[in-house]
Protein backbone atom coordinates (compact mmCIF):
# COMPACT_ATOMS: atom_id res chain seq x y z
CA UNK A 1 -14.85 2.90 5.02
CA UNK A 2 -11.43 2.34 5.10
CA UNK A 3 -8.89 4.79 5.91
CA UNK A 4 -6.62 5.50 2.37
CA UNK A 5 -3.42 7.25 1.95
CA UNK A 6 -2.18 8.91 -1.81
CA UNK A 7 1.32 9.59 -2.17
CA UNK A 8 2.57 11.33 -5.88
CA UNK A 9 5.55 12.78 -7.10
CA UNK A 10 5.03 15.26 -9.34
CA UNK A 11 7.26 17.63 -11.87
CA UNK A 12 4.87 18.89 -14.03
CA UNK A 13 1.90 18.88 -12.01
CA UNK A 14 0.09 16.36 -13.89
CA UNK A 15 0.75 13.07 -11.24
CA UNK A 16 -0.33 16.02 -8.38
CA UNK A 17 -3.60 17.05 -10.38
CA UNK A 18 -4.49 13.12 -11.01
CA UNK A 19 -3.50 12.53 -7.15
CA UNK A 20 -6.20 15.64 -6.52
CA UNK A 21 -8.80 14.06 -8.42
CA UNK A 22 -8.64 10.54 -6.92
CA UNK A 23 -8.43 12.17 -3.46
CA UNK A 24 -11.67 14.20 -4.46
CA UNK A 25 -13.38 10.92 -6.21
CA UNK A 26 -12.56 8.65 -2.71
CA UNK A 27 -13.67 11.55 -0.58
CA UNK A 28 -9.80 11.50 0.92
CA UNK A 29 -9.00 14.32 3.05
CA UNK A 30 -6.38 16.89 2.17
CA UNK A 31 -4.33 15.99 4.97
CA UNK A 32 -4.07 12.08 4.05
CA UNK A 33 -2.73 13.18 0.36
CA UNK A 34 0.78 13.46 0.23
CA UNK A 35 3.64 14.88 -1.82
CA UNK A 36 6.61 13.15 -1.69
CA UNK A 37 8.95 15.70 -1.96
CA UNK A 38 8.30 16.30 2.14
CA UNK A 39 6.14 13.12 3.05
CA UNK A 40 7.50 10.57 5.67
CA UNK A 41 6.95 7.08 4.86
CA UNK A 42 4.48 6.09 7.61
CA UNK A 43 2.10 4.38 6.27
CA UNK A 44 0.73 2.80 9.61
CA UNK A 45 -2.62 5.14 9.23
CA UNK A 46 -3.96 3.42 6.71
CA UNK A 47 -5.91 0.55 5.42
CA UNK A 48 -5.22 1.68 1.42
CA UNK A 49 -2.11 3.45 0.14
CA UNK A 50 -2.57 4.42 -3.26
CA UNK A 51 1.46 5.67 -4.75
CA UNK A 52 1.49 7.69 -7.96
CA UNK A 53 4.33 8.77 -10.22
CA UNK A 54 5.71 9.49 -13.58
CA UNK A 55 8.16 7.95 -15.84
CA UNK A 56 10.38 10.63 -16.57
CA UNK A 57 12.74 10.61 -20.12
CA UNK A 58 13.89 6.86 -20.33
CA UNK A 59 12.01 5.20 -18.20
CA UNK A 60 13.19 6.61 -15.01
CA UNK A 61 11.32 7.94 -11.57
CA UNK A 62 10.24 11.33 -11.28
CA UNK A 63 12.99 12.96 -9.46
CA UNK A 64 11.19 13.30 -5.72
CA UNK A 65 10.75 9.14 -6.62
CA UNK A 66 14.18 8.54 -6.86
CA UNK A 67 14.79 8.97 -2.61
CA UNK A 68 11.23 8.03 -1.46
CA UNK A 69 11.00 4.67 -3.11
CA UNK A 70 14.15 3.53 -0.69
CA UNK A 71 11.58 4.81 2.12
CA UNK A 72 9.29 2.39 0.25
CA UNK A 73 11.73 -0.41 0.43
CA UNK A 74 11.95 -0.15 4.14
CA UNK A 75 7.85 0.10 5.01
CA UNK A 76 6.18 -2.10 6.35
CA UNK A 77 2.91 -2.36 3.67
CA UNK A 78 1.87 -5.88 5.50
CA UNK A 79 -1.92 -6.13 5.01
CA UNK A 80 -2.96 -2.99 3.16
CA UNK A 81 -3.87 -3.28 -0.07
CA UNK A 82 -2.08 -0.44 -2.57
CA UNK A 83 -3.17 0.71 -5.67
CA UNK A 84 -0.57 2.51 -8.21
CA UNK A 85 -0.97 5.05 -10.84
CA UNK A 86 1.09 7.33 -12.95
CA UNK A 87 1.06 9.63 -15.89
CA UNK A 88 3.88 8.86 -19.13
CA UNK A 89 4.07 9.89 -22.58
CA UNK A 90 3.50 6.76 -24.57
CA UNK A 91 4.13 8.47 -27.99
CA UNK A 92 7.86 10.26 -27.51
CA UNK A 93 8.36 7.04 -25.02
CA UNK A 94 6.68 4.51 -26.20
CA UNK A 95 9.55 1.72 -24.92
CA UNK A 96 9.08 2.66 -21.76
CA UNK A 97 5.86 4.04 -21.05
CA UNK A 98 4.88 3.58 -17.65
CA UNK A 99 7.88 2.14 -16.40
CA UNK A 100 8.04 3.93 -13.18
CA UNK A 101 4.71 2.19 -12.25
CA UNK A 102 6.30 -1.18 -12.85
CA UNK A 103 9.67 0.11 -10.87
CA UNK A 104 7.07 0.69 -7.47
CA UNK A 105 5.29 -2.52 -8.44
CA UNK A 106 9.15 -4.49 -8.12
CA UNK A 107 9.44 -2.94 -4.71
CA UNK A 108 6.13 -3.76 -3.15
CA UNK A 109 5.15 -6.77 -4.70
CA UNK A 110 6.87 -9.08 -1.97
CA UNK A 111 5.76 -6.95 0.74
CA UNK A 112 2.98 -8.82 1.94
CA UNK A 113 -0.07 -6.09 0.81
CA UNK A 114 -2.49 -6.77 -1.95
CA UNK A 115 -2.07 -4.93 -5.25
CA UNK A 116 -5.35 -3.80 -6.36
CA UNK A 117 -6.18 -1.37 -9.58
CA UNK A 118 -4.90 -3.20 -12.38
CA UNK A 119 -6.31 -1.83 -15.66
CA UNK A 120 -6.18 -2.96 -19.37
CA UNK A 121 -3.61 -2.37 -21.41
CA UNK A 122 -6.69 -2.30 -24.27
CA UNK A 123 -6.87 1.35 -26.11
CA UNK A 124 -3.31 1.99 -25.26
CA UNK A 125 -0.71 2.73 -27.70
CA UNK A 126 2.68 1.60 -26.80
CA UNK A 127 5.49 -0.19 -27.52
CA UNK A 128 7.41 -1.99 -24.33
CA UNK A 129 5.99 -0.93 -20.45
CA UNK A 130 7.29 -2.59 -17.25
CA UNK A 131 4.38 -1.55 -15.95
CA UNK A 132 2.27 -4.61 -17.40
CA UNK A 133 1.98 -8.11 -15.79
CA UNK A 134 0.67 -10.33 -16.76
CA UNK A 135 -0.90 -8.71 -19.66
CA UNK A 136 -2.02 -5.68 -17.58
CA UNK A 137 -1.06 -2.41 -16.42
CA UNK A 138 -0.47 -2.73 -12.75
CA UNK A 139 -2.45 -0.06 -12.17
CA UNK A 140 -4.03 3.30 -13.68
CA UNK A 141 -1.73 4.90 -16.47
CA UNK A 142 -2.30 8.60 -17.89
CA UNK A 143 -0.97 10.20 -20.59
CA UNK A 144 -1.62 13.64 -20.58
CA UNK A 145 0.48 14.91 -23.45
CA UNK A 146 -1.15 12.63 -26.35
CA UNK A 147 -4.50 11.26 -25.41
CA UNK A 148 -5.99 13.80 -22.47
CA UNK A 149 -9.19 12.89 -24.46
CA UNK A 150 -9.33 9.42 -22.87
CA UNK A 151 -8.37 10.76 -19.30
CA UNK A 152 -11.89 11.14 -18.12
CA UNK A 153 -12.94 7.87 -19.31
CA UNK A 154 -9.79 6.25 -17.82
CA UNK A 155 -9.99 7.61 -14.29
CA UNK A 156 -13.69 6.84 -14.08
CA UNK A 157 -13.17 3.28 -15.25
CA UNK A 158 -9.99 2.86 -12.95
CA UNK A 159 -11.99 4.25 -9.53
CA UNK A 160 -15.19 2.24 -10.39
CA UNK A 161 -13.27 -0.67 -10.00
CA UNK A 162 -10.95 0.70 -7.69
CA UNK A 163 -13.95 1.65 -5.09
CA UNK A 164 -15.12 -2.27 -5.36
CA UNK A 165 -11.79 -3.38 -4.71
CA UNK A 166 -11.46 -1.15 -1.90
């Protein structure tokens, strides 16, 4: 099996509690499941680095996102594939639901790894996202605050595919 790294920034604890359940779902240890807040950027270990985050207000990166993504920018992610996902509120935000997923996607898309996890943008309500290319999310997107009723279905959909992928 191959050896996967999660990395989330979290405010609110929702990203950290989805991170937690992935980690849980893929069987990854504690130790490989990191907060970016205090995580170094050494992503060497592994074969899968999955990065989660949150759009915060307008678009922007959950705070802890805002230094680690320049970490980002400097790793080497040749090789490994890397799945993203992220919680947003696509009601109060709906022009920019998601965006911090597509902000990660801009920064590792030309690094040489393998994005894998897209999902459908189908059942979703929201206006403008730069997290969809190519008329799909590029990867899992949550929103706890208005539709925690289609969080179970979403995860399990999103790791089913994921776990082929992987």
């Amino acid at each position: 099996m191959a050896k996967i790294g999660i990395y989330y920034g979290s405010t609110t604890g929702n990203t950290q509690d989805l991170a937690d359940r992935i980690a849980k779902a893929l069987n990854v240890a504690s130790a490989d499941v990191h907060d970016v807040s205090s995580a170094a950027a050494d992503f060497n270990p592994y074969d899968v680095v999955l990065f989660g985050g949150s759009t915060m207000g307008m678009g922007d990166f959950q705070d802890d996102w805002e230094t680690f993504i320049d970490d980002v920018k400097d790793a080497d992610l040749n090789g490994k594939k890397v799945a993203l996902f992220g919680c947003g509120d696509s009601v109060s935000y709906s022009d920019t639901f998601g965006d911090a997923l597509g902000k990660i996607y801009e920064v590792i898309k030309n690094k040489g790894c393998q994005l894998i996890g897209r999902t459908s943008i189908e059942g979703y309500t929201f206006d403008s996202s730069e997290a969809v290319v190519d008329g799909q999310f590029v990867g899992l997107l949550i929103d706890e605050d208005n539709e925690s009723n289609l969080t179970d279905q979403r995860v399990a959909l999103w790791l089913e595919d994921l776990k082929k992928q992987i």
